[in-house]
PDB file of N, CA and C in Angstrom:
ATOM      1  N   UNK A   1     182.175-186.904 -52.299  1.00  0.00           N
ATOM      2  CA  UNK A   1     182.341-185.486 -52.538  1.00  0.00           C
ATOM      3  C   UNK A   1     182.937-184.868 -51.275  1.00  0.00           C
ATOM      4  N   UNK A   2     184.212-184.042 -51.226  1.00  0.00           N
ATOM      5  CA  UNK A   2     184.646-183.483 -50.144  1.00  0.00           C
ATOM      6  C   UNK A   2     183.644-182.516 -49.861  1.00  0.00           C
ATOM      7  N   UNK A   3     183.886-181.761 -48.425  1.00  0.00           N
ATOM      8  CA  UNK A   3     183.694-180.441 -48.540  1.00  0.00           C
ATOM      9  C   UNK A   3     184.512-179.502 -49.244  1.00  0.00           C
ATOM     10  N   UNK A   4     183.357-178.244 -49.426  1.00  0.00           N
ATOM     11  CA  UNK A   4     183.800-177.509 -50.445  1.00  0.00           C
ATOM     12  C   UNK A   4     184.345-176.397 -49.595  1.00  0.00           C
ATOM     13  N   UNK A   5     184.599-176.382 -48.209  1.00  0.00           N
ATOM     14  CA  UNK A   5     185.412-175.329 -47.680  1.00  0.00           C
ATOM     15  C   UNK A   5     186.922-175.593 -47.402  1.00  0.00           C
ATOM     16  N   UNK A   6     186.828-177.281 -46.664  1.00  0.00           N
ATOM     17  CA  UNK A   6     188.203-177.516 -46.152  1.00  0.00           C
ATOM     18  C   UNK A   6     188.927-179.034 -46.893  1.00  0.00           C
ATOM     19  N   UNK A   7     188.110-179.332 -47.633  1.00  0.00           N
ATOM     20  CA  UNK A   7     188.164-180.451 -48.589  1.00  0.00           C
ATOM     21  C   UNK A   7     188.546-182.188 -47.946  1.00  0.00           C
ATOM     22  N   UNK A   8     187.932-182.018 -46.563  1.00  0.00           N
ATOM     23  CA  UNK A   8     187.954-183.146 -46.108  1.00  0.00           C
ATOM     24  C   UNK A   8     186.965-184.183 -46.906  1.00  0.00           C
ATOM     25  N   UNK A   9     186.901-185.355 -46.721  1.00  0.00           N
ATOM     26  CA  UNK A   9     186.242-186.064 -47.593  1.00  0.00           C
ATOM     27  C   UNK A   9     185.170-186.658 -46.420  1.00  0.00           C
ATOM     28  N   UNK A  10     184.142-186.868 -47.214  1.00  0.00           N
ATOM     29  CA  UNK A  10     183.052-186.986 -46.310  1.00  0.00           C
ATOM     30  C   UNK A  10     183.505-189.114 -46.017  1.00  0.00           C
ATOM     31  N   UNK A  11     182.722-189.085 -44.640  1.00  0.00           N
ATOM     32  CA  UNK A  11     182.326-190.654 -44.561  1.00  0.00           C
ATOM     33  C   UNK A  11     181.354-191.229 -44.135  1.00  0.00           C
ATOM     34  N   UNK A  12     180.447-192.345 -44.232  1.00  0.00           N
ATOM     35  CA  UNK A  12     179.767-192.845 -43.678  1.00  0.00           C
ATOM     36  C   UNK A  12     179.254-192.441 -41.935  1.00  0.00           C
ATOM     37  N   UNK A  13     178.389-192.070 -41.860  1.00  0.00           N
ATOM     38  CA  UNK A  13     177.953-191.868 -40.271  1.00  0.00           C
ATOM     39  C   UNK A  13     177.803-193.487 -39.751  1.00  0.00           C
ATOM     40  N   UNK A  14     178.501-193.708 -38.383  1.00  0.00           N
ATOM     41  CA  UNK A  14     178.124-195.042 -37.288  1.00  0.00           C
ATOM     42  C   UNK A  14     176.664-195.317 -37.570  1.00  0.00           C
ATOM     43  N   UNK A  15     176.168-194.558 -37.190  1.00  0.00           N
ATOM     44  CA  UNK A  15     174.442-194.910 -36.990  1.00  0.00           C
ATOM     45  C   UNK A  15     173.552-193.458 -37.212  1.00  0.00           C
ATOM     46  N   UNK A  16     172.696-193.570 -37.387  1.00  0.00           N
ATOM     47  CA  UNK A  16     171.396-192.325 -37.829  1.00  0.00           C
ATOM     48  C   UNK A  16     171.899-190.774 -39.455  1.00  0.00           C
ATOM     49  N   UNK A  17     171.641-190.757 -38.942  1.00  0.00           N
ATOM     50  CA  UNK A  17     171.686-189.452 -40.069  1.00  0.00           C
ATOM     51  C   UNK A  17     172.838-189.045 -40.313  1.00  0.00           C
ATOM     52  N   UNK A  18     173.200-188.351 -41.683  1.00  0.00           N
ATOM     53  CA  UNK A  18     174.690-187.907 -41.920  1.00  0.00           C
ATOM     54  C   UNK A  18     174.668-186.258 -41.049  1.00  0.00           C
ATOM     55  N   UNK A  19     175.532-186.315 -40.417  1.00  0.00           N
ATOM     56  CA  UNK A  19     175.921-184.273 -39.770  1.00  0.00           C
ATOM     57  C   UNK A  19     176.401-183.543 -41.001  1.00  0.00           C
ATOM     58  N   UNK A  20     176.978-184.458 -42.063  1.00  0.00           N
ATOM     59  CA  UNK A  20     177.164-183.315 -43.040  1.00  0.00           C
ATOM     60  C   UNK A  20     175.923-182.452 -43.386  1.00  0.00           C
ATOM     61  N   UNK A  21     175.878-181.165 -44.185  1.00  0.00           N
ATOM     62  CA  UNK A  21     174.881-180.378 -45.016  1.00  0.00           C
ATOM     63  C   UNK A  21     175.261-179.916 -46.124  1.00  0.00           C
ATOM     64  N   UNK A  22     174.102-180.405 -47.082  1.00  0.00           N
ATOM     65  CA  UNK A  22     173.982-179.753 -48.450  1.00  0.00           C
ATOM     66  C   UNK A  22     174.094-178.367 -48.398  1.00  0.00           C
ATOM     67  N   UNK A  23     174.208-178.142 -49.383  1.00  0.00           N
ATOM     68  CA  UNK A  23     173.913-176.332 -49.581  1.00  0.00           C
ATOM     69  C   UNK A  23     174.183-175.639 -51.041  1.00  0.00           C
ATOM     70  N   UNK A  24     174.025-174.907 -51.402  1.00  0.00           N
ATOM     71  CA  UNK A  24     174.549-174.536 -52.435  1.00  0.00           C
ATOM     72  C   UNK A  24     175.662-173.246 -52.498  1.00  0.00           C
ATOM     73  N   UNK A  25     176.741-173.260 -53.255  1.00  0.00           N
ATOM     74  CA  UNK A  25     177.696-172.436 -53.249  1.00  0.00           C
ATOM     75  C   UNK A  25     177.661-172.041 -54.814  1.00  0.00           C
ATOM     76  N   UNK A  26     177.460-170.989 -55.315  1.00  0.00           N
ATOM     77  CA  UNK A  26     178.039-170.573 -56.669  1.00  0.00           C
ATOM     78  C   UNK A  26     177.164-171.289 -57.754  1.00  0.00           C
ATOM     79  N   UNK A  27     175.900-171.427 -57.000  1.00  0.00           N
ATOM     80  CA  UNK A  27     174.542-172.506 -58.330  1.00  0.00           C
ATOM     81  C   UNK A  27     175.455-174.030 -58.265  1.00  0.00           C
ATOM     82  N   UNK A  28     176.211-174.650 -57.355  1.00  0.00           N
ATOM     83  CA  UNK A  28     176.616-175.911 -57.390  1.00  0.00           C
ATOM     84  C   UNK A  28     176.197-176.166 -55.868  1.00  0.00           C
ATOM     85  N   UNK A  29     175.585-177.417 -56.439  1.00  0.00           N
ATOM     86  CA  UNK A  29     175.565-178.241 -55.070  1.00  0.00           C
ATOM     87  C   UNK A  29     176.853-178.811 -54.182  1.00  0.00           C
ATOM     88  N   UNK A  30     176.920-178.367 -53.027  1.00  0.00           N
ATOM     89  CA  UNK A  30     178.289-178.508 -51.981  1.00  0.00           C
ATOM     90  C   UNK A  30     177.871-179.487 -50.952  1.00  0.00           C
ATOM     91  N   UNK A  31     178.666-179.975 -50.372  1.00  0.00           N
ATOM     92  CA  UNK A  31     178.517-180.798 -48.990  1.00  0.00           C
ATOM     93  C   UNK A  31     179.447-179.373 -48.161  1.00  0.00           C
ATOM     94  N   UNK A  32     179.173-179.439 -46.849  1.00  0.00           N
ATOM     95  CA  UNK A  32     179.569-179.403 -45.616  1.00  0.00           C
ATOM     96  C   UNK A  32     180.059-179.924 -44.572  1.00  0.00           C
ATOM     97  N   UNK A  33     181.089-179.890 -43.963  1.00  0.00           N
ATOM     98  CA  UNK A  33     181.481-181.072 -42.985  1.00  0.00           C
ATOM     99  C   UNK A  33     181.135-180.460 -41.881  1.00  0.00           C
ATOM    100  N   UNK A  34     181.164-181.300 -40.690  1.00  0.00           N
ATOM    101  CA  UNK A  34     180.221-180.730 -39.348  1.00  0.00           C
ATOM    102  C   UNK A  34     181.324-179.760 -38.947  1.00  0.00           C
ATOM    103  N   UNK A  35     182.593-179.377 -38.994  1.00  0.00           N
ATOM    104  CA  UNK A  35     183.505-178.474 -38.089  1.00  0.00           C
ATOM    105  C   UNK A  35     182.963-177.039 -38.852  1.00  0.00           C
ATOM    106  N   UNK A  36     183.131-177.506 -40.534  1.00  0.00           N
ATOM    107  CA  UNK A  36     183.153-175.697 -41.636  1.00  0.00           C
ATOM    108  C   UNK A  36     181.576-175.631 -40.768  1.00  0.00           C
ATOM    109  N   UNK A  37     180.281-176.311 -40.684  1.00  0.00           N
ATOM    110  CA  UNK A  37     179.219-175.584 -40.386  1.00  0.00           C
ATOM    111  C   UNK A  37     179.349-174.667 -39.294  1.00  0.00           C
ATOM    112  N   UNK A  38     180.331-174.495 -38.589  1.00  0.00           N
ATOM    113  CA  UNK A  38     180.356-174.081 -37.098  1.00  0.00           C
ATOM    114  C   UNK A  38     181.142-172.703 -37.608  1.00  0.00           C
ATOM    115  N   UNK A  39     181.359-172.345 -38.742  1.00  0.00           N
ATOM    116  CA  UNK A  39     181.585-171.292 -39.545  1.00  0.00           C
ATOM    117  C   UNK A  39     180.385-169.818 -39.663  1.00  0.00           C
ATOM    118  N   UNK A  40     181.038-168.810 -39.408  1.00  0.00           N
ATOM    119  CA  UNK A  40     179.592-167.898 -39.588  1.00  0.00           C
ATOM    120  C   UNK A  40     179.702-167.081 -41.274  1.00  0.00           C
ATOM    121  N   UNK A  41     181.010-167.335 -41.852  1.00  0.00           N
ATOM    122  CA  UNK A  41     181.274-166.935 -43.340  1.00  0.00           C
ATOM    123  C   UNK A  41     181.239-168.023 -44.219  1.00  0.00           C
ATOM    124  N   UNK A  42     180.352-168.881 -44.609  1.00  0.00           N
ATOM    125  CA  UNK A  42     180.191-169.819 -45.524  1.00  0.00           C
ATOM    126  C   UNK A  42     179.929-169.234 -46.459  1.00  0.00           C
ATOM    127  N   UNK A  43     179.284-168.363 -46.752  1.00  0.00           N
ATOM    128  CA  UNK A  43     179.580-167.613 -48.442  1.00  0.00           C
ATOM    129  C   UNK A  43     178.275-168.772 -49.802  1.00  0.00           C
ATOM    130  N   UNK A  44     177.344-169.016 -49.147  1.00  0.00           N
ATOM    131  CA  UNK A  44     176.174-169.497 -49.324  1.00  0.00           C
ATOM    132  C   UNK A  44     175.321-168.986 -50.309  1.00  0.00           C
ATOM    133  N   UNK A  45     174.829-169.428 -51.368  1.00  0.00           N
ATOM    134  CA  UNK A  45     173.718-168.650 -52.062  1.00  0.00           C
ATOM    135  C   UNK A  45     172.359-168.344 -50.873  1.00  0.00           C
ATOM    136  N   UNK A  46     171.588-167.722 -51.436  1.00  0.00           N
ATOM    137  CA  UNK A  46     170.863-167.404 -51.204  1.00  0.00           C
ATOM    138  C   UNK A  46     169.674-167.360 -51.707  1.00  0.00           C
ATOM    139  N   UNK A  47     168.237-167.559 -51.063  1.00  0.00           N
ATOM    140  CA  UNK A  47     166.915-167.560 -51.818  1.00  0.00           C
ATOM    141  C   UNK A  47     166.468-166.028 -51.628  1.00  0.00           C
ATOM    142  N   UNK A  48     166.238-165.756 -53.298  1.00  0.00           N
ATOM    143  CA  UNK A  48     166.038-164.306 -53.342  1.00  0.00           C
ATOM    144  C   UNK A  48     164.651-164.038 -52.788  1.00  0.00           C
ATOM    145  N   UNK A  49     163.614-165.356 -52.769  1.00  0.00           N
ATOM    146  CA  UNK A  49     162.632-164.570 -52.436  1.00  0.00           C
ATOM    147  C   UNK A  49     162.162-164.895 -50.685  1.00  0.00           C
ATOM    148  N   UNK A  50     163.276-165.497 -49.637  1.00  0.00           N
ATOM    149  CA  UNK A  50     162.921-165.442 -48.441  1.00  0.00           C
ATOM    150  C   UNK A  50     164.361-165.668 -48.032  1.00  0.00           C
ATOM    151  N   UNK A  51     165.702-165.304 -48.436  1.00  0.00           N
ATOM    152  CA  UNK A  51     166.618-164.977 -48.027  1.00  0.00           C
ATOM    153  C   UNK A  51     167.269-166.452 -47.011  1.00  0.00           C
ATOM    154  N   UNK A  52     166.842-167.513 -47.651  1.00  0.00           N
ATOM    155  CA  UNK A  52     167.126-168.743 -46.731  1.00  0.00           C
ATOM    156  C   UNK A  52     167.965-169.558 -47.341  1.00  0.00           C
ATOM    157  N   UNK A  53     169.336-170.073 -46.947  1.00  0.00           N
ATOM    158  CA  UNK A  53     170.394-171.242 -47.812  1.00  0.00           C
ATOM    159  C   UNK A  53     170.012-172.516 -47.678  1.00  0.00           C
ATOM    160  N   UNK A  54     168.577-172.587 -47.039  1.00  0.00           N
ATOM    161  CA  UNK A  54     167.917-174.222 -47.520  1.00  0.00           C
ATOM    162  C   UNK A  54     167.749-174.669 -48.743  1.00  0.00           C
ATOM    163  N   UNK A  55     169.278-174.443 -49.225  1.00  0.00           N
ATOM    164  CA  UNK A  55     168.430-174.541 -51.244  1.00  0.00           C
ATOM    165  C   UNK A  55     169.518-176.206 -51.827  1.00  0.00           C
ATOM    166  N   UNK A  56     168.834-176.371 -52.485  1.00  0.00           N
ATOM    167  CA  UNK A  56     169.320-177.730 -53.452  1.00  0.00           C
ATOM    168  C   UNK A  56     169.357-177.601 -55.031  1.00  0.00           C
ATOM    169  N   UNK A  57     170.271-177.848 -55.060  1.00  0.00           N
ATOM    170  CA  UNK A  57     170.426-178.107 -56.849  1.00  0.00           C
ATOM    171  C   UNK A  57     170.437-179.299 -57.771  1.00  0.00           C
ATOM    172  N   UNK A  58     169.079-179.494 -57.966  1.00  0.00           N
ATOM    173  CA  UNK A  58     169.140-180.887 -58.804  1.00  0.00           C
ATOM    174  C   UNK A  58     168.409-180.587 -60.167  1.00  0.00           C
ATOM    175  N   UNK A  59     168.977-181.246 -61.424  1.00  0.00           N
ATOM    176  CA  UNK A  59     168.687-181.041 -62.720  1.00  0.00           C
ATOM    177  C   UNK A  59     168.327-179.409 -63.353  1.00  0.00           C
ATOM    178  N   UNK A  60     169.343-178.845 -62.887  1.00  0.00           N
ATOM    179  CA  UNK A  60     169.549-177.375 -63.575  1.00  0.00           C
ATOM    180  C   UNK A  60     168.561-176.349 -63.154  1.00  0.00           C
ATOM    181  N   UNK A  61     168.005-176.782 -61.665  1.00  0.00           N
ATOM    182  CA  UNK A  61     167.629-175.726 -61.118  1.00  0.00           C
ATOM    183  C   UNK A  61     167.802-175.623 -59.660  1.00  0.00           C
ATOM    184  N   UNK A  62     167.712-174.540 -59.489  1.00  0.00           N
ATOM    185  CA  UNK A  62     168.224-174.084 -57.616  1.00  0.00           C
ATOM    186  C   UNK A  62     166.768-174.291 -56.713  1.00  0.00           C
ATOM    187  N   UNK A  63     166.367-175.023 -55.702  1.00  0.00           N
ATOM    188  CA  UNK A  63     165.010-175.074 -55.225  1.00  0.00           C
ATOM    189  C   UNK A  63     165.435-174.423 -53.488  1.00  0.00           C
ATOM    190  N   UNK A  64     164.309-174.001 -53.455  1.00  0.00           N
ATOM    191  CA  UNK A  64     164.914-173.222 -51.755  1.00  0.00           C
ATOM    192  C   UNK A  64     163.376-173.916 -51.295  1.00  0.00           C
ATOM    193  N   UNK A  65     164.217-175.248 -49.831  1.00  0.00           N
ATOM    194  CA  UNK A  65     163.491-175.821 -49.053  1.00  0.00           C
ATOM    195  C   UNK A  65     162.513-175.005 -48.069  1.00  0.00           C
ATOM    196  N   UNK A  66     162.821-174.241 -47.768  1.00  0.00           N
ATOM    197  CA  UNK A  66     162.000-173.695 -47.132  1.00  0.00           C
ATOM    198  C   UNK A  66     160.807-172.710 -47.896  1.00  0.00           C
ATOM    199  N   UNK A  67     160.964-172.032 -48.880  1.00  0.00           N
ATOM    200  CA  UNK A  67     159.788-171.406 -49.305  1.00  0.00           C
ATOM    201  C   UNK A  67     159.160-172.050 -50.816  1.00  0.00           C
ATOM    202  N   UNK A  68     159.696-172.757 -51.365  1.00  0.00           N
ATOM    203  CA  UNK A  68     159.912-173.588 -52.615  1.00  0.00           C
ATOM    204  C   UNK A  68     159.481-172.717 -53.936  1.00  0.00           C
ATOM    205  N   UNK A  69     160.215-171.647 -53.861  1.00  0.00           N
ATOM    206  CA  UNK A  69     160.875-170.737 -54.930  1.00  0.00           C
ATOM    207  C   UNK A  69     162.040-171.741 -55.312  1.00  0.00           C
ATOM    208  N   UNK A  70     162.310-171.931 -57.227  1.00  0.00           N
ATOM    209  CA  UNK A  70     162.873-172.588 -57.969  1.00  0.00           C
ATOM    210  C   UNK A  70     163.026-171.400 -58.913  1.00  0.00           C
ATOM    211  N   UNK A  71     164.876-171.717 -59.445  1.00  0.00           N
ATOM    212  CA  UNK A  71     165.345-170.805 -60.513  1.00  0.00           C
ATOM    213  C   UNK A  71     166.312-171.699 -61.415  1.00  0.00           C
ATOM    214  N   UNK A  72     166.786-170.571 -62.464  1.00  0.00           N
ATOM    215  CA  UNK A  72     167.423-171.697 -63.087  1.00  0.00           C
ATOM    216  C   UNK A  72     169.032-171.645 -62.815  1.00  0.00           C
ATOM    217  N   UNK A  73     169.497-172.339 -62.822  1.00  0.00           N
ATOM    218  CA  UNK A  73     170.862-172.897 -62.429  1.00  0.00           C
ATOM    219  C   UNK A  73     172.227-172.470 -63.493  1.00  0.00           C
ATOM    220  N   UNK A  74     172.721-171.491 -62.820  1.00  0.00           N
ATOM    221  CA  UNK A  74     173.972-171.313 -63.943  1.00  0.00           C
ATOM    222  C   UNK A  74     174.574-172.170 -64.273  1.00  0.00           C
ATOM    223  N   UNK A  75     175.439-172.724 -65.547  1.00  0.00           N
ATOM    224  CA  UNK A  75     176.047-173.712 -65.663  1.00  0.00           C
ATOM    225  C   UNK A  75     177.552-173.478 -65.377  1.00  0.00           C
ATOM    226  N   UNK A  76     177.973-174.447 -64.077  1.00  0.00           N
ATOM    227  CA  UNK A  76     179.554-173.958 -63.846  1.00  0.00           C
ATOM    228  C   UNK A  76     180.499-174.271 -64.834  1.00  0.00           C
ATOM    229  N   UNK A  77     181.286-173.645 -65.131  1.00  0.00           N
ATOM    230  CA  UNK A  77     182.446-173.748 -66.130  1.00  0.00           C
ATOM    231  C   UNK A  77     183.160-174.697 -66.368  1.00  0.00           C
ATOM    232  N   UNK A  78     183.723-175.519 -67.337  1.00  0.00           N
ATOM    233  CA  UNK A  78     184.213-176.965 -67.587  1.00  0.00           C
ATOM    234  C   UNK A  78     185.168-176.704 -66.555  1.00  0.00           C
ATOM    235  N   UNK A  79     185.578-178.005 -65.889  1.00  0.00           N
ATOM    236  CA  UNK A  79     187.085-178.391 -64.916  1.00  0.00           C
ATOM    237  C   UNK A  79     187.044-179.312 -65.535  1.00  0.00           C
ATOM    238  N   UNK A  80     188.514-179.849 -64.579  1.00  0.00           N
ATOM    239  CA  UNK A  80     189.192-181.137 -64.826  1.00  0.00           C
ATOM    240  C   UNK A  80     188.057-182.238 -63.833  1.00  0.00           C
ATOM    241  N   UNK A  81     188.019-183.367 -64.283  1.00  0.00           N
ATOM    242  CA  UNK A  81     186.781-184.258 -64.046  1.00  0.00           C
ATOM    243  C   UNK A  81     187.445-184.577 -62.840  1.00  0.00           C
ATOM    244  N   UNK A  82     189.285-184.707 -62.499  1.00  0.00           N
ATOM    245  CA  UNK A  82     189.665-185.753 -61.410  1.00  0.00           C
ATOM    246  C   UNK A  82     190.119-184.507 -60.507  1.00  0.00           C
ATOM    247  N   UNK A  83     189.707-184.686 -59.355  1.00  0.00           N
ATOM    248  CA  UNK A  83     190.298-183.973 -58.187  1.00  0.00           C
ATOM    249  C   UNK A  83     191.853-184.029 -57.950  1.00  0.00           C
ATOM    250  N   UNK A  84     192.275-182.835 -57.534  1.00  0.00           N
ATOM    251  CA  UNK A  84     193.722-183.103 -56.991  1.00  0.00           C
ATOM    252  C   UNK A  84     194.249-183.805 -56.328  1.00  0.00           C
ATOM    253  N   UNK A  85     194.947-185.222 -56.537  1.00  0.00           N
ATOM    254  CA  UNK A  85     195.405-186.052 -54.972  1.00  0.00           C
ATOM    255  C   UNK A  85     194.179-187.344 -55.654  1.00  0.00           C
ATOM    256  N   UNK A  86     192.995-187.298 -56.260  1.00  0.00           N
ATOM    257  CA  UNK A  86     192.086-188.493 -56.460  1.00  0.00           C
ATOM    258  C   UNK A  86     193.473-189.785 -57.122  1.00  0.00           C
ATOM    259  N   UNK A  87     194.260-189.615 -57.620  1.00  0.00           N
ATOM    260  CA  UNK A  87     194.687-190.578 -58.341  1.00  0.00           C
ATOM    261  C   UNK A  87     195.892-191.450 -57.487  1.00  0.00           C
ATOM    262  N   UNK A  88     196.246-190.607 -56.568  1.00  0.00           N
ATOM    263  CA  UNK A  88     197.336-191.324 -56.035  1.00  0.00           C
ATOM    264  C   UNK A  88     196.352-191.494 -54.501  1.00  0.00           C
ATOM    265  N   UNK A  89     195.297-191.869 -54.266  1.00  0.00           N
ATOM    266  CA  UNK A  89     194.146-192.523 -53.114  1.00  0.00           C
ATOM    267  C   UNK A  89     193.679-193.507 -53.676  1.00  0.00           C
ATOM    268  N   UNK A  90     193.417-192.978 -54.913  1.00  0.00           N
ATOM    269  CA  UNK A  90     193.117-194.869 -55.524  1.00  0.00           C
ATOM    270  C   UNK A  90     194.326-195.289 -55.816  1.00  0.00           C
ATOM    271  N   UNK A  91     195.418-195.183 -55.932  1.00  0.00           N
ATOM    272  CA  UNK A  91     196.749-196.481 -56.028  1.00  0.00           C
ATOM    273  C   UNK A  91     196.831-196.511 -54.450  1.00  0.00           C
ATOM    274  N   UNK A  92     197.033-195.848 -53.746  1.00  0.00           N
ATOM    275  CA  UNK A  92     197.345-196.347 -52.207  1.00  0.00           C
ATOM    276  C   UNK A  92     196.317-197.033 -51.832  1.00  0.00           C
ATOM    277  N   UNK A  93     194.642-196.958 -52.378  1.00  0.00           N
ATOM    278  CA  UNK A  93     193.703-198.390 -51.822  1.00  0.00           C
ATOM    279  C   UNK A  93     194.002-199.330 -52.568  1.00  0.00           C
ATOM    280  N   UNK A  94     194.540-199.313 -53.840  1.00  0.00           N
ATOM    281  CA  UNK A  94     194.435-200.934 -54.398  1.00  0.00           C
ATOM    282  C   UNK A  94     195.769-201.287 -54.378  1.00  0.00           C
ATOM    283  N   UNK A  95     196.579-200.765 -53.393  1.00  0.00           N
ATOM    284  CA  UNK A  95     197.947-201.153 -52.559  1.00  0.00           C
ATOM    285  C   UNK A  95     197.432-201.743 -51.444  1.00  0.00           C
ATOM    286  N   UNK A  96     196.604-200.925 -50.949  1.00  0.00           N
ATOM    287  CA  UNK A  96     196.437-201.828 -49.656  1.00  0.00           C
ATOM    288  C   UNK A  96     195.548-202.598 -49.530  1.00  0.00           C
ATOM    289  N   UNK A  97     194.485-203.191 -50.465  1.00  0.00           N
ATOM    290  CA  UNK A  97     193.603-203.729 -50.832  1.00  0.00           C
ATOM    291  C   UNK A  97     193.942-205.414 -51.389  1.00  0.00           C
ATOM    292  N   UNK A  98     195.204-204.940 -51.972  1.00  0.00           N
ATOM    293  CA  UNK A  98     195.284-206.057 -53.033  1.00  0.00           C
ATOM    294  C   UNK A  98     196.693-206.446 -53.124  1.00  0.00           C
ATOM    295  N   UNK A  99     197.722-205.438 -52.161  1.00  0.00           N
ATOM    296  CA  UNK A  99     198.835-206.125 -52.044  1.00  0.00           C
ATOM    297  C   UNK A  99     199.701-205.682 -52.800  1.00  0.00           C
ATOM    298  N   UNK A 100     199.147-205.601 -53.618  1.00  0.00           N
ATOM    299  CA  UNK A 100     200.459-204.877 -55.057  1.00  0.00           C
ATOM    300  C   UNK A 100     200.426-203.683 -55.552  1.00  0.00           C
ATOM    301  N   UNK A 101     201.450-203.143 -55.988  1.00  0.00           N
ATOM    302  CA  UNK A 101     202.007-202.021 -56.317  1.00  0.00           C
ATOM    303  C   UNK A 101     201.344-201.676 -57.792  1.00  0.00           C
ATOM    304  N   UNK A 102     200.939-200.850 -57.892  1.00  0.00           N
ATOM    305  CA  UNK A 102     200.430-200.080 -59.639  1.00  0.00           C
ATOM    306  C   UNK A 102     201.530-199.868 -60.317  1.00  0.00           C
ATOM    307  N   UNK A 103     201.378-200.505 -61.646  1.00  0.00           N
ATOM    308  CA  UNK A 103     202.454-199.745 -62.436  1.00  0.00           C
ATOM    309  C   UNK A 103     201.899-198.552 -63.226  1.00  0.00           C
ATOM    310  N   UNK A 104     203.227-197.434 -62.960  1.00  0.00           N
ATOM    311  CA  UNK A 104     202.620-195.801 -63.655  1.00  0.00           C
ATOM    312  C   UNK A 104     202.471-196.153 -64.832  1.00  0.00           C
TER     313      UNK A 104
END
């Protein structure tokens, strides 16, 4: 999952913990990359009842880590399933993976 500010794609951390952060944007769960956190306009939901963006969205509800107030989760609007650019990253890895060229 990229980030949802600058759409870098996340990677594996060397060793210990990922620097990315969850968060929620718009009732969807987002990643963060360590440069957007250094951002003071992230544009973040919010927990209505202690005003904190420690929140997570798993199975259709919003949970805020810090006070553990839970709501229910708008459902975001159908998209297209494949990201912009996803299709021509997988032919350039199984180019360089495997040597050969994809036929369109």
């Amino acid at each position: 999952m990229p980030c949802y500010r600058c759409g870098i794609r996340q990677t594996d951390p060397i060793r210990g913990a990922s620097p990315w952060r969850r968060a929620v944007h718009h009732d969807s769960q987002v990643l963060i990359c360590p440069n957007c956190q250094r951002e003071h306009d992230l544009d973040l939901d919010r927990c209505a009842n202690c005003n904190s963006t420690t929140l997570i969205c798993r199975l259709g509800e919003i949970e805020c880590r810090t006070c553990g107030t839970t709501r229910s989760a708008t459902p975001p609007p159908p998209t297209d399933p494949t990201p912009p650019g996803l299709s021509e990253e997988v032919a350039a890895a199984l180019t360089r993976v495997l040597g050969t060229h994809p036929t369109p």
